[in-house]
C-alpha atoms as a PDB file:
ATOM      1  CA  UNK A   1       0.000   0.000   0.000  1.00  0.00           C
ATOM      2  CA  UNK A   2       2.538   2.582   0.950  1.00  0.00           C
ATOM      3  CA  UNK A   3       5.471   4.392  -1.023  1.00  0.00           C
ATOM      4  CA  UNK A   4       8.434   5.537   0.856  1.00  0.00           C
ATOM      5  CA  UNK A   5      10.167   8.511   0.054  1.00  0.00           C
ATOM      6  CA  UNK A   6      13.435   9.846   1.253  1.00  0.00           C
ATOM      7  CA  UNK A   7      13.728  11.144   5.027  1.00  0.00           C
ATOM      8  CA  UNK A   8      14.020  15.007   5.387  1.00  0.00           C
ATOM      9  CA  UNK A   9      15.940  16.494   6.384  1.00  0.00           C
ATOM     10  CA  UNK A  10      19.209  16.118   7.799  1.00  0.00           C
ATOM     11  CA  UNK A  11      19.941  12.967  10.283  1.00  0.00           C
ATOM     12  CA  UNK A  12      17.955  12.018  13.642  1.00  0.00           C
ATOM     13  CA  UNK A  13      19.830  11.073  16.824  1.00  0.00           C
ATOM     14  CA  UNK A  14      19.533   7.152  17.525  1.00  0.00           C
ATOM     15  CA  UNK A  15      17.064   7.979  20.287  1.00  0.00           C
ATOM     16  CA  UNK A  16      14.831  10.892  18.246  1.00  0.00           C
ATOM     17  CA  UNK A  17      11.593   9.737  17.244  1.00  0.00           C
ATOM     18  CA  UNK A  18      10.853   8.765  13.430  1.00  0.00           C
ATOM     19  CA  UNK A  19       8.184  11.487  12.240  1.00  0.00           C
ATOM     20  CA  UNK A  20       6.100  10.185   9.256  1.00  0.00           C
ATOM     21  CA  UNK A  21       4.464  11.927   6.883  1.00  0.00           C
ATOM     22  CA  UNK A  22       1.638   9.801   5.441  1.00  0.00           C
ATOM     23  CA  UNK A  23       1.484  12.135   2.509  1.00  0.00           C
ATOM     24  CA  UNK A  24       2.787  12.985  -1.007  1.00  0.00           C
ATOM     25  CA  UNK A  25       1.799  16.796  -0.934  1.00  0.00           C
ATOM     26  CA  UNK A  26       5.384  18.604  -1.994  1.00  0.00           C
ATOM     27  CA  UNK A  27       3.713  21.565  -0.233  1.00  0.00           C
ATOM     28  CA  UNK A  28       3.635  19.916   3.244  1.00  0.00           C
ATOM     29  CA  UNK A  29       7.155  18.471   2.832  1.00  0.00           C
ATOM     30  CA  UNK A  30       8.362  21.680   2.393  1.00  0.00           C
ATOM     31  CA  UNK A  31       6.396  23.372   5.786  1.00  0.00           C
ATOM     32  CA  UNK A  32       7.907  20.533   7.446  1.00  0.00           C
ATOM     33  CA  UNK A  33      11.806  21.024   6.147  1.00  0.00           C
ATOM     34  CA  UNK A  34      10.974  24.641   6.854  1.00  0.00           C
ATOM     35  CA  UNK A  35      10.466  24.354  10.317  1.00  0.00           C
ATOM     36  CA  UNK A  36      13.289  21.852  10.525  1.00  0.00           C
ATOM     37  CA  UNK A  37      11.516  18.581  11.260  1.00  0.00           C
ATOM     38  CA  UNK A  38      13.217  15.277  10.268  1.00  0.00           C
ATOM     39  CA  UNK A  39      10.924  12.733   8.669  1.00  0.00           C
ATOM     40  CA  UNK A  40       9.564  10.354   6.378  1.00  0.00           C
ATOM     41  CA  UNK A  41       7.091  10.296   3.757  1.00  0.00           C
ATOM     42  CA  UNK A  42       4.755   7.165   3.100  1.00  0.00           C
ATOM     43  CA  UNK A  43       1.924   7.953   1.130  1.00  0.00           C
ATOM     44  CA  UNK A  44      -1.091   6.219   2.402  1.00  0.00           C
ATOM     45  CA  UNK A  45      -2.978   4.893  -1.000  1.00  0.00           C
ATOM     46  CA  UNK A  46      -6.514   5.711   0.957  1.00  0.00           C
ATOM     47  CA  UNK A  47      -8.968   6.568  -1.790  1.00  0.00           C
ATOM     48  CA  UNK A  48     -10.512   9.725  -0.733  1.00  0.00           C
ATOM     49  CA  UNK A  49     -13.280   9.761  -3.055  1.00  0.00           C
ATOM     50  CA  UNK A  50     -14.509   6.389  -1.367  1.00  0.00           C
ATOM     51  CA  UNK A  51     -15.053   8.293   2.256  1.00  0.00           C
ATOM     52  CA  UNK A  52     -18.238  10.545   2.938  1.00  0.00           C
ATOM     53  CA  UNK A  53     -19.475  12.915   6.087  1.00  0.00           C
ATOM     54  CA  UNK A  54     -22.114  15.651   6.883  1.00  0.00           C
ATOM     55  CA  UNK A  55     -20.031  18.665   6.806  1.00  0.00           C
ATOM     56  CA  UNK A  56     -16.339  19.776   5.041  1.00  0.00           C
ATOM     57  CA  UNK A  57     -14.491  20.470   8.532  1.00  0.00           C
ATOM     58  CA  UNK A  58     -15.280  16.410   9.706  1.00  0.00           C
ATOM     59  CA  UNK A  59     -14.722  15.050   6.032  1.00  0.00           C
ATOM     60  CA  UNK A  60     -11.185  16.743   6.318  1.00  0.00           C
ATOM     61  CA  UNK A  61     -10.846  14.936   9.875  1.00  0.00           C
ATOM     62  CA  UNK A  62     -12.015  11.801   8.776  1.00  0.00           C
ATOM     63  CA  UNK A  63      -9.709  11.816   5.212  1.00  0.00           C
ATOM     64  CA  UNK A  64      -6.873  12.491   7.373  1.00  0.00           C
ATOM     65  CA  UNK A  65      -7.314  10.094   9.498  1.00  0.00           C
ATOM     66  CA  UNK A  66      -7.969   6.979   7.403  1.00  0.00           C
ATOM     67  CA  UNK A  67      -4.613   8.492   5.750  1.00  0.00           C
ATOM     68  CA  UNK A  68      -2.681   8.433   8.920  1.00  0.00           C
ATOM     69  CA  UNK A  69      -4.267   4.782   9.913  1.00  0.00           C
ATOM     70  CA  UNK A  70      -3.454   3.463   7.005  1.00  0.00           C
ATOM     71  CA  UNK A  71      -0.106   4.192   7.319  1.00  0.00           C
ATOM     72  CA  UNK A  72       0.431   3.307  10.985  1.00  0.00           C
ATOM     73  CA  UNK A  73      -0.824   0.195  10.182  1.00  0.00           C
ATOM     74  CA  UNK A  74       2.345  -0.702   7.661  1.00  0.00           C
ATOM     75  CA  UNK A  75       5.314  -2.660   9.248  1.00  0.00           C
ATOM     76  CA  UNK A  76       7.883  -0.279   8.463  1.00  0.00           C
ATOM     77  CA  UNK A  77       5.620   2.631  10.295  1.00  0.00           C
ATOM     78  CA  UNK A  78       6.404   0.797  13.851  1.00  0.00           C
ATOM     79  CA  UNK A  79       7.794   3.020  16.394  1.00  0.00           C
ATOM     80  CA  UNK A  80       6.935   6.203  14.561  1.00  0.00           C
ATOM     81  CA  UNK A  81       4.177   8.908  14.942  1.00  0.00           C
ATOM     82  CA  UNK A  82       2.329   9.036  11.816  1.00  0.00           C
ATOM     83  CA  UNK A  83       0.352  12.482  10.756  1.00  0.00           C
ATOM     84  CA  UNK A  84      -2.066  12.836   8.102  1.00  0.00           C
ATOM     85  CA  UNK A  85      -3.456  15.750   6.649  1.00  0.00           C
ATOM     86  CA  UNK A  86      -6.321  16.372   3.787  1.00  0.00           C
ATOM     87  CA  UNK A  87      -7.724  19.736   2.937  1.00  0.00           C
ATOM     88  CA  UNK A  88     -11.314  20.495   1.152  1.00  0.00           C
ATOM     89  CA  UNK A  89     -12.279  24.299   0.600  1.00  0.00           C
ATOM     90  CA  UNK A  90     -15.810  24.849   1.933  1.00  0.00           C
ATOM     91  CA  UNK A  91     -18.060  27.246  -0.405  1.00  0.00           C
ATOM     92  CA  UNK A  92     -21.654  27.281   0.164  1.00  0.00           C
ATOM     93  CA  UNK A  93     -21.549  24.352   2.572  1.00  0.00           C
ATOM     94  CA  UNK A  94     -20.015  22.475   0.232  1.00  0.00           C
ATOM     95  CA  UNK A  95     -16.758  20.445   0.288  1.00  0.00           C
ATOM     96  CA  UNK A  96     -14.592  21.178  -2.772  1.00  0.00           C
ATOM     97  CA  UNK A  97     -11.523  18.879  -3.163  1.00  0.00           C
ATOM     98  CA  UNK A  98      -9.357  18.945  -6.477  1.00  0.00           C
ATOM     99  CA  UNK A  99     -11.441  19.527  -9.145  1.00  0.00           C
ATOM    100  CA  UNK A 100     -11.884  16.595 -11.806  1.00  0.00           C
ATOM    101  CA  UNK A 101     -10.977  17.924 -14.709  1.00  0.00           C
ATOM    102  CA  UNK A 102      -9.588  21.735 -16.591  1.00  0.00           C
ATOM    103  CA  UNK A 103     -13.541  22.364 -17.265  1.00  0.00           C
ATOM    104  CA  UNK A 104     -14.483  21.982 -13.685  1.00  0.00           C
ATOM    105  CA  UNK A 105     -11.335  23.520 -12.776  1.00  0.00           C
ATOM    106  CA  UNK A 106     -12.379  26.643 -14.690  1.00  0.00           C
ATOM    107  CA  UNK A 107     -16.027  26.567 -13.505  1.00  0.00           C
ATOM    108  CA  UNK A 108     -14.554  26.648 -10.232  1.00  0.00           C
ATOM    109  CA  UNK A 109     -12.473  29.431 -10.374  1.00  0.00           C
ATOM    110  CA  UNK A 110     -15.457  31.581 -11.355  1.00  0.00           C
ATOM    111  CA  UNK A 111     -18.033  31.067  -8.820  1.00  0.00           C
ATOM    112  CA  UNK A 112     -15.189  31.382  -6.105  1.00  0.00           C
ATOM    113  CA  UNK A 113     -13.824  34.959  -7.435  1.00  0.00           C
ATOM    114  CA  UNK A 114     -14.949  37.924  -5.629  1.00  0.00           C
ATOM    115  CA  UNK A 115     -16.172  35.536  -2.812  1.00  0.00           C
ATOM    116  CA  UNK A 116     -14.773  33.757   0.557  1.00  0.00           C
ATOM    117  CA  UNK A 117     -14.324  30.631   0.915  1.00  0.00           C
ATOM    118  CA  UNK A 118     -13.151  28.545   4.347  1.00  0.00           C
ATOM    119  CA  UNK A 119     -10.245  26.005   3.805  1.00  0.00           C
ATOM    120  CA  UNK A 120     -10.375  23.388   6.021  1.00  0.00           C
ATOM    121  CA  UNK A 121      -7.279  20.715   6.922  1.00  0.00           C
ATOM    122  CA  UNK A 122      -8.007  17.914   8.879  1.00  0.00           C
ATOM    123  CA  UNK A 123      -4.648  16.460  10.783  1.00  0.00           C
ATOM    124  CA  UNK A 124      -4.635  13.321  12.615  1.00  0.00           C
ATOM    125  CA  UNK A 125      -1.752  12.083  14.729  1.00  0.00           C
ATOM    126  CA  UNK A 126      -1.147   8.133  15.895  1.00  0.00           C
ATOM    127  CA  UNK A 127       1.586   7.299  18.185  1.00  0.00           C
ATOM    128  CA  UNK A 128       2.353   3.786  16.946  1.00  0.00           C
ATOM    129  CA  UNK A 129       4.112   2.770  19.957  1.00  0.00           C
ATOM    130  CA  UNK A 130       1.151   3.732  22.586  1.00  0.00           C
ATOM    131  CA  UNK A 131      -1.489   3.124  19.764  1.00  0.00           C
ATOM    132  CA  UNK A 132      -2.934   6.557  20.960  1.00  0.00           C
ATOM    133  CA  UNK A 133      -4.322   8.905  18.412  1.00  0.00           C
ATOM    134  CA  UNK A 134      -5.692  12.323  18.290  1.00  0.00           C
ATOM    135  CA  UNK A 135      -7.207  14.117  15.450  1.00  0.00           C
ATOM    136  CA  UNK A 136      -8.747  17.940  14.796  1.00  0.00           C
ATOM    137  CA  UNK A 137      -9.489  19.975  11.761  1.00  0.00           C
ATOM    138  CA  UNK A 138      -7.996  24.313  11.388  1.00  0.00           C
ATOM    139  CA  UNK A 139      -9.804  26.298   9.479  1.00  0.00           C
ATOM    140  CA  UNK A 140      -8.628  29.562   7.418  1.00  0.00           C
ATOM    141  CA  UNK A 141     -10.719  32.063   5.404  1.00  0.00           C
ATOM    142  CA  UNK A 142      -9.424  32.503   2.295  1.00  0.00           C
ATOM    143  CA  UNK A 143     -10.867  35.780   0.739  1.00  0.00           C
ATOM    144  CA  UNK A 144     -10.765  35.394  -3.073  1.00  0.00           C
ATOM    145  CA  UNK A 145      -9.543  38.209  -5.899  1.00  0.00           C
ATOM    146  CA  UNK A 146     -11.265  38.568  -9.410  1.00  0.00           C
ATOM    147  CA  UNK A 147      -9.176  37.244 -11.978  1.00  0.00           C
ATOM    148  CA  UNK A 148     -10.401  37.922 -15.527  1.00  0.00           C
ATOM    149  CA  UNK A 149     -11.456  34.809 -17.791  1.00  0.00           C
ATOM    150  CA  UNK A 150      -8.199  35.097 -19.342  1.00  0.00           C
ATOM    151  CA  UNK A 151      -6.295  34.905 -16.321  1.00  0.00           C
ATOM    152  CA  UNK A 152      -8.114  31.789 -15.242  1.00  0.00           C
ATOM    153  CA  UNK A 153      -7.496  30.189 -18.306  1.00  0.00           C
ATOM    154  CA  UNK A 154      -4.243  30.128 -18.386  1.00  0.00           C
ATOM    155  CA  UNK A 155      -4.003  29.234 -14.660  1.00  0.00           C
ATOM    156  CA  UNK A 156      -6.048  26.165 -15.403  1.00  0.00           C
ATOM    157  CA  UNK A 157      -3.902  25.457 -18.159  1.00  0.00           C
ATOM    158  CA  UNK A 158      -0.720  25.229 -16.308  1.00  0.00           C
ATOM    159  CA  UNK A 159      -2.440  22.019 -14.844  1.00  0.00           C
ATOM    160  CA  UNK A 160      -1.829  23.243 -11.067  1.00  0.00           C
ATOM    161  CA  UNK A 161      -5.196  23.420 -10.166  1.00  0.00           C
ATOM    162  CA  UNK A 162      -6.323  20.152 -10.968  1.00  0.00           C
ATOM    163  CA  UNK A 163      -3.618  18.814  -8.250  1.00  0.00           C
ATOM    164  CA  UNK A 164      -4.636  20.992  -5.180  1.00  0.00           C
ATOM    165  CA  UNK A 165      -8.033  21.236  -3.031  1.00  0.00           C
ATOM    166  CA  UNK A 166     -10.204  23.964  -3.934  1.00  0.00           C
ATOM    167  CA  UNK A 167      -7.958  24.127  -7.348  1.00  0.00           C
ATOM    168  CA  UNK A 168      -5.789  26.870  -5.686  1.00  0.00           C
ATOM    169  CA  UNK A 169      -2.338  27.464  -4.003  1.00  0.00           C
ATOM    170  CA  UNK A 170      -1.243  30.198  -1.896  1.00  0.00           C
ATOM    171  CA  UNK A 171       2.468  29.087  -2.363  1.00  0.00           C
ATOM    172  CA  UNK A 172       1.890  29.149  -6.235  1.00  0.00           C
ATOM    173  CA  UNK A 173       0.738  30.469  -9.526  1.00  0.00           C
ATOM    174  CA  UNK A 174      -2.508  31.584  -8.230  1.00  0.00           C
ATOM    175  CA  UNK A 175      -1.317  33.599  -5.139  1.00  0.00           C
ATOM    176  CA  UNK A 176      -1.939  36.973  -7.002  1.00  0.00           C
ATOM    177  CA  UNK A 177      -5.393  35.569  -7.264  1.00  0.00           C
ATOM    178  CA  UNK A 178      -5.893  35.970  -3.713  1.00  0.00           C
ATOM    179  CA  UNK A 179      -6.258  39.183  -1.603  1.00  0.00           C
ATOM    180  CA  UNK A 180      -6.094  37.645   1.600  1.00  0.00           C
ATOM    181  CA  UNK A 181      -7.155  35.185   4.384  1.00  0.00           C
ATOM    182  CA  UNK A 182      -7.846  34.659   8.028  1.00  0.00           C
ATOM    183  CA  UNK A 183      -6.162  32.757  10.249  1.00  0.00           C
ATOM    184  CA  UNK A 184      -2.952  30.358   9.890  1.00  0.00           C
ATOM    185  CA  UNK A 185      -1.375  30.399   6.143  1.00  0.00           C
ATOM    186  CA  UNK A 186       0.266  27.071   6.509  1.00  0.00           C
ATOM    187  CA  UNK A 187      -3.007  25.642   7.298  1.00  0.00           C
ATOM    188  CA  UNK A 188      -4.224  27.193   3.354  1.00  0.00           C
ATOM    189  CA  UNK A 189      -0.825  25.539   1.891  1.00  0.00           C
ATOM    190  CA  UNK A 190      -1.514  22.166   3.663  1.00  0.00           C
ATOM    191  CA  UNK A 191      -0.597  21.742   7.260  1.00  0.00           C
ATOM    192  CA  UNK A 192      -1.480  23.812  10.232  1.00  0.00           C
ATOM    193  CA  UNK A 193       2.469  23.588  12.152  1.00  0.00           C
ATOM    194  CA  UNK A 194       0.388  25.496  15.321  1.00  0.00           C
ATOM    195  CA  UNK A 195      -2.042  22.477  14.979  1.00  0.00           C
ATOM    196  CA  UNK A 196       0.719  19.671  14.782  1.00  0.00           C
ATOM    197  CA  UNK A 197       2.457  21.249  17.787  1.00  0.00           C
ATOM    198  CA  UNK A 198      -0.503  20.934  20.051  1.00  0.00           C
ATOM    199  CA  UNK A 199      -1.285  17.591  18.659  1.00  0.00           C
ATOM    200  CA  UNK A 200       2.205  16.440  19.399  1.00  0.00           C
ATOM    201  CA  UNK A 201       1.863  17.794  23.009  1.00  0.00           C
ATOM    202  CA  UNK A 202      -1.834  15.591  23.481  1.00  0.00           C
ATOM    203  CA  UNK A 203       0.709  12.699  22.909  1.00  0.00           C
ATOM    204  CA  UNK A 204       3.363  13.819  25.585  1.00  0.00           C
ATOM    205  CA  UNK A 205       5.821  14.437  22.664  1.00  0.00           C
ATOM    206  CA  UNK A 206       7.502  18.046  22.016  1.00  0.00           C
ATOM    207  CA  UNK A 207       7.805  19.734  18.439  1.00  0.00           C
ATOM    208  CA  UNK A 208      11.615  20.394  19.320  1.00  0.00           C
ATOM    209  CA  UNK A 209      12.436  16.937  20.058  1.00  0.00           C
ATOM    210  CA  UNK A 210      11.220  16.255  16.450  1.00  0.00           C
ATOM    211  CA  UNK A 211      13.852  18.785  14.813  1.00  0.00           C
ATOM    212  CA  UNK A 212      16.491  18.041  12.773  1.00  0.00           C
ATOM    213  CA  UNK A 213      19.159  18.926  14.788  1.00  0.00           C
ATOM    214  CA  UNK A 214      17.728  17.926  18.186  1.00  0.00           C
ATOM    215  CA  UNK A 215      20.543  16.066  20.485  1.00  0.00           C
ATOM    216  CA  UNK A 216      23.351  17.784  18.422  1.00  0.00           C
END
């Protein structure tokens, strides 16, 4: 089921924990090298369109779960705490996750211009030695510009938007397209670090023990 990737980034001390990533978003690699975790990536296989709830902020919290589970459950996940993330963008009480195709990409684009939308990222973390687990969902308002019909066809053509929830980045081509949000950035981009600290402290594990250079 899984895919390892390379750790990131640096070395961990013989007695650090192993911090996996049961992901393969290159945007939530990179908040993690940023704030100088080591890890590993395993991407989880889970098919997301196969999972269902009653609103976007618990369909994020259940996606990311079944991610991180899924993961936890491998052989070569033992010993290590496991986080998974998913983001949808809720519009109209809807849960938008990447758009299907460059014509629903497009359609997309213009209903959300000129409008706010709430992106949600649910984050789930298992200790796989204590089996313990705990799970929320941050939330950012994302307050969207008015790109011209032009503009959004060429940003759907770049085939960015068909990779990304909500088909939008805030870390790429369509950041001009946004004039602001609300709340935690990283959380927009793919992974709320605030979120994963606190999570890591329900477990009885701190975010500094987890960096790169910890021990050193």
């Amino acid at each position: 089921m899984g895919a390892r990737a390379a750790a990131y980034p640096g070395r961990m001390t013989d007695t650090q924990r192993t911090l996996i990533l049961a992901s393969a978003s290159p945007a939530r690699r990179a908040l993690l090298r940023q704030a100088g975790l080591a890890f590993e990536v395993i991407v989880s296989g889970v098919d997301e369109d196969a999972l269902d709830a009653d609103t976007p902020a618990e369909l994020a919290r259940i996606l990311a779960e079944a991610k991180a589970g899924a993961v936890a459950a491998l052989p070569e996940a033992a010993g290590a705490l496991v986080v998974g993330c998913d983001s949808v963008l809720e519009l109209d009480g809807q849960a938008l996750g990447k758009p299907a195709d460059a014509e629903e990409a497009t359609a997309r684009w213009k209903s959300m211009r000129g409008r706010s939308g709430v992106l949600r990222t649910g984050h789930c973390l298992i200790d796989t030695v204590t089996g313990r687990r705990t799970s929320d969902t941050a939330s950012t308002t994302v307050h969207f510009g008015e790109p011209t019909d032009a503009e959004i066809a060429a940003y759907v053509a770049t085939g960015e938007p068909l990779h990304v929830a909500g088909a939008f980045t805030l870390d790429g081509r369509s950041a001009p397209f946004v004039d602001g949000i609300e709340g935690d950035s990283g959380n927009v981009i793919g992974l709320s670090l605030p979120l994963l600290r606190r999570l890591l402290a329900e477990l009885g594990v701190s975010i500094t023990d987890l960096w790169a250079d910890a021990g050193q």
